[in-house]
C-alpha atoms as a PDB file:
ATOM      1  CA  UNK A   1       0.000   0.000   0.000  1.00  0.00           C
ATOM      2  CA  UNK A   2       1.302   3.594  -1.125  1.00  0.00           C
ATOM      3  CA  UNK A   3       0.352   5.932   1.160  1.00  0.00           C
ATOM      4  CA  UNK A   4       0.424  10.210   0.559  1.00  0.00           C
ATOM      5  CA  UNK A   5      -0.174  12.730   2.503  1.00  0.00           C
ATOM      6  CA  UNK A   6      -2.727  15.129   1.233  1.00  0.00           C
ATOM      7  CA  UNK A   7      -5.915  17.335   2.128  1.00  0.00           C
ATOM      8  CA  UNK A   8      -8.934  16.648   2.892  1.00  0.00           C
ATOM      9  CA  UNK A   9     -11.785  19.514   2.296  1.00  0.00           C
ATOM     10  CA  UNK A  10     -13.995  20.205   4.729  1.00  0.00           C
ATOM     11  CA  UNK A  11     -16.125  23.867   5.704  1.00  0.00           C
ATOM     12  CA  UNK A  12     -19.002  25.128   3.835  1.00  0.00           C
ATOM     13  CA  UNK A  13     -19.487  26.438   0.148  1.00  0.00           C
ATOM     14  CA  UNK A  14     -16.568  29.477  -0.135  1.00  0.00           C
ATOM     15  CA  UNK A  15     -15.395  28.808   3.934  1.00  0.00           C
ATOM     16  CA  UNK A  16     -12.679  25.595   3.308  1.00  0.00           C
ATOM     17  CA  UNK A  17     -11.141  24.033   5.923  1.00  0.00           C
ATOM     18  CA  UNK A  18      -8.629  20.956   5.194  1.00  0.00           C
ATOM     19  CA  UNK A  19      -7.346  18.440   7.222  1.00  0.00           C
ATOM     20  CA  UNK A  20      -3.942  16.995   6.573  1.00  0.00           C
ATOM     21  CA  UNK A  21      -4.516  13.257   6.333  1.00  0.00           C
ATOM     22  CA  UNK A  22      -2.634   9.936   5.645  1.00  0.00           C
ATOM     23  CA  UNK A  23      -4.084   8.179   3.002  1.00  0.00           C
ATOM     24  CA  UNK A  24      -4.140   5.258   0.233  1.00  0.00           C
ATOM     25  CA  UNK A  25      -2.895   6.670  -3.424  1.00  0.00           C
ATOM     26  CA  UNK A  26      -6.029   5.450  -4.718  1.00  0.00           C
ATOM     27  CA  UNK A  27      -8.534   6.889  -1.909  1.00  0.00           C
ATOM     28  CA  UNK A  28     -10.877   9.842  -3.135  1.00  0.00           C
ATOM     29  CA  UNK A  29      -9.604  13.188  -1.311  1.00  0.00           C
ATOM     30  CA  UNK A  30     -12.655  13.414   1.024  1.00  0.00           C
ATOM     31  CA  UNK A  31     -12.878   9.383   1.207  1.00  0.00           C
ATOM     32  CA  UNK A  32     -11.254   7.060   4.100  1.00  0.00           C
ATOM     33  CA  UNK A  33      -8.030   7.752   5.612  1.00  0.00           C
ATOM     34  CA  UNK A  34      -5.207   6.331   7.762  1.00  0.00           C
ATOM     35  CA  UNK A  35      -4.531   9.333  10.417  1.00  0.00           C
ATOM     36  CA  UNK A  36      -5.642  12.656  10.852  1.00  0.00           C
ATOM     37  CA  UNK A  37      -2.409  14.654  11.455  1.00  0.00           C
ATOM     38  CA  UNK A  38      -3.170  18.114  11.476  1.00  0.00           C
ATOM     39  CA  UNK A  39      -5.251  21.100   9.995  1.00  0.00           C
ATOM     40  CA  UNK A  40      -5.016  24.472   7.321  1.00  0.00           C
ATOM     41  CA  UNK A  41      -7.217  26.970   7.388  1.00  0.00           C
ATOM     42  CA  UNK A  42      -6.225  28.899   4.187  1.00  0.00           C
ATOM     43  CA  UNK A  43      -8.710  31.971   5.467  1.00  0.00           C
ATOM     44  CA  UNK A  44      -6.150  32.554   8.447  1.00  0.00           C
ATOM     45  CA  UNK A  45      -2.402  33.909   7.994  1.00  0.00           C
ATOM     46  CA  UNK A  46       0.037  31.411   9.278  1.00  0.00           C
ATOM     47  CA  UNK A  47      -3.130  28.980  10.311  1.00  0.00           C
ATOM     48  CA  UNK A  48      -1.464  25.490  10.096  1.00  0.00           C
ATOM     49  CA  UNK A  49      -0.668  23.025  12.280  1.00  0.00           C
ATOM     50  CA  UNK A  50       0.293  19.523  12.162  1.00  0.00           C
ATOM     51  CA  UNK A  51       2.005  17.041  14.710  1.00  0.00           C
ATOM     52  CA  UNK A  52       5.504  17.047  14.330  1.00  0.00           C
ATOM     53  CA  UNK A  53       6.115  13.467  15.496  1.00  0.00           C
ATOM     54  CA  UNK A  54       3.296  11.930  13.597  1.00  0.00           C
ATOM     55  CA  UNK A  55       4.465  13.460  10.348  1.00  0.00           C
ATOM     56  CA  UNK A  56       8.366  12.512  10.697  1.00  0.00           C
ATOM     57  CA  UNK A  57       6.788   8.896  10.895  1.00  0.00           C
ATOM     58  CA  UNK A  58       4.856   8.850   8.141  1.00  0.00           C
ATOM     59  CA  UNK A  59       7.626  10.295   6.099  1.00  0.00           C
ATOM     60  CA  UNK A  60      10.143   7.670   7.821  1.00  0.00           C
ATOM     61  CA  UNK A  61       7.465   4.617   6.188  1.00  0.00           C
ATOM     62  CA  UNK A  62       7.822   6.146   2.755  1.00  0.00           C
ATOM     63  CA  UNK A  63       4.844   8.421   2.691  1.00  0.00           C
ATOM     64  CA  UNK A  64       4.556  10.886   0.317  1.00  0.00           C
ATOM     65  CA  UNK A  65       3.331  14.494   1.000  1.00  0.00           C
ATOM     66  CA  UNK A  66       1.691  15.997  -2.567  1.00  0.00           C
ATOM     67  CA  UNK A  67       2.675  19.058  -4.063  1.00  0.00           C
ATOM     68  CA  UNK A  68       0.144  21.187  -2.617  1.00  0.00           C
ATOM     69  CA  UNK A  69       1.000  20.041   1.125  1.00  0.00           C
ATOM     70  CA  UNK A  70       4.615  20.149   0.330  1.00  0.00           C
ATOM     71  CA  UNK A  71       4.009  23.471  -0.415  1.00  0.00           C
ATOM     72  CA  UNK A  72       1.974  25.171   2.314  1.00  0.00           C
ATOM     73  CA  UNK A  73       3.944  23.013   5.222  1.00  0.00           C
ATOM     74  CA  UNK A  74       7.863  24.713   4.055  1.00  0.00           C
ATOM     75  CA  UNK A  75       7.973  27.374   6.181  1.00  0.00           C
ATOM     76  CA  UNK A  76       6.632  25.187   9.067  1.00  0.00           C
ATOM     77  CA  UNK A  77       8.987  22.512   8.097  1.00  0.00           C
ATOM     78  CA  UNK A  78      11.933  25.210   8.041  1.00  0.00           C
ATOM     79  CA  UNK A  79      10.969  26.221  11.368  1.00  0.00           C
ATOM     80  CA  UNK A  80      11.285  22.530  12.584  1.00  0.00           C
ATOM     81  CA  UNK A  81      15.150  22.401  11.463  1.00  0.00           C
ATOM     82  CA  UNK A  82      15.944  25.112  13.663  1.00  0.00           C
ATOM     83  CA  UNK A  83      13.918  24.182  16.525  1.00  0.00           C
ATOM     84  CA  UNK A  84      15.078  20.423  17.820  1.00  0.00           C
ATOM     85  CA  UNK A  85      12.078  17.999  18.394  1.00  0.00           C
ATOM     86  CA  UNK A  86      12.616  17.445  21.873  1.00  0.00           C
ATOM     87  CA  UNK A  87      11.891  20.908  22.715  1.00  0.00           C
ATOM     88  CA  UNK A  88       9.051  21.015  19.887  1.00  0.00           C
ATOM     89  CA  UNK A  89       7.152  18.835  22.588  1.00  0.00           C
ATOM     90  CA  UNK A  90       4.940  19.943  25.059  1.00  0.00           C
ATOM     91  CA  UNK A  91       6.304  20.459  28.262  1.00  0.00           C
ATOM     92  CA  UNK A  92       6.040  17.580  31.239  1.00  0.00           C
ATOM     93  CA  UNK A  93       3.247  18.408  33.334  1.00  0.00           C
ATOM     94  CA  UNK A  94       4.371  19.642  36.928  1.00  0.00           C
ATOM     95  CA  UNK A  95       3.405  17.766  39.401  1.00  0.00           C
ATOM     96  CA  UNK A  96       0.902  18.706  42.400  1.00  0.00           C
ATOM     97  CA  UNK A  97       2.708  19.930  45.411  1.00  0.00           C
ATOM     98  CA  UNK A  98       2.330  17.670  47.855  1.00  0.00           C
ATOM     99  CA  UNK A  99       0.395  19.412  51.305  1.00  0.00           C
ATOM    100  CA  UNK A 100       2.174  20.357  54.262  1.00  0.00           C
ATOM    101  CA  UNK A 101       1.579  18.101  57.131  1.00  0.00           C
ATOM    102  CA  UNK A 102       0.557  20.459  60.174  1.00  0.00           C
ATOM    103  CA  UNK A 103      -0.357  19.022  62.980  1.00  0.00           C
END
């Protein structure tokens, strides 16, 4: 199974919203997919997000991402080589201070 990395359209009539999805070659754009791994909302400056990890591992399989997504993720992706994943992730939860025993 070939599997690309492409849009899906969603929104209303002249209001898209796409999802950035793993799916078959042969799968129709809106039809099944793999993962959901992030979102574009072209009617937004800068309005993209996708999960860092999740993408790296679908490229790592052999994935391909289509022109279009190629396209609107290279800034994000040039952000990513200056920024190294570790601190990309969100940060550990702290942990609940423990009460003071007063007796």
């Amino acid at each position: 199974m070939a599997a690309v990395i492409r849009f899906s359209r969603h929104g209303t009539k002249k209001r898209p919203y796409y999802r950035v999805v793993v799916q078959d070659k042969t799968a129709p754009r809106d039809g099944k997919f793999i993962e959901h791994i992030g979102a574009f909302n072209p009617l937004k400056e800068g309005a993209v997000s996708v999960e860092r990890a999740r993408l790296e591992y679908w490229l790592s399989v052999g994935a391909k991402m289509s022109a279009t997504v190629a396209s609107t993720l290279k800034p994000l992706i040039k952000s990513w080589a200056t920024t190294p994943a570790t601190e990309a992730a969100a940060p550990a939860p702290k942990k609940a201070a423990k009460p003071s025993a007063e007796a």
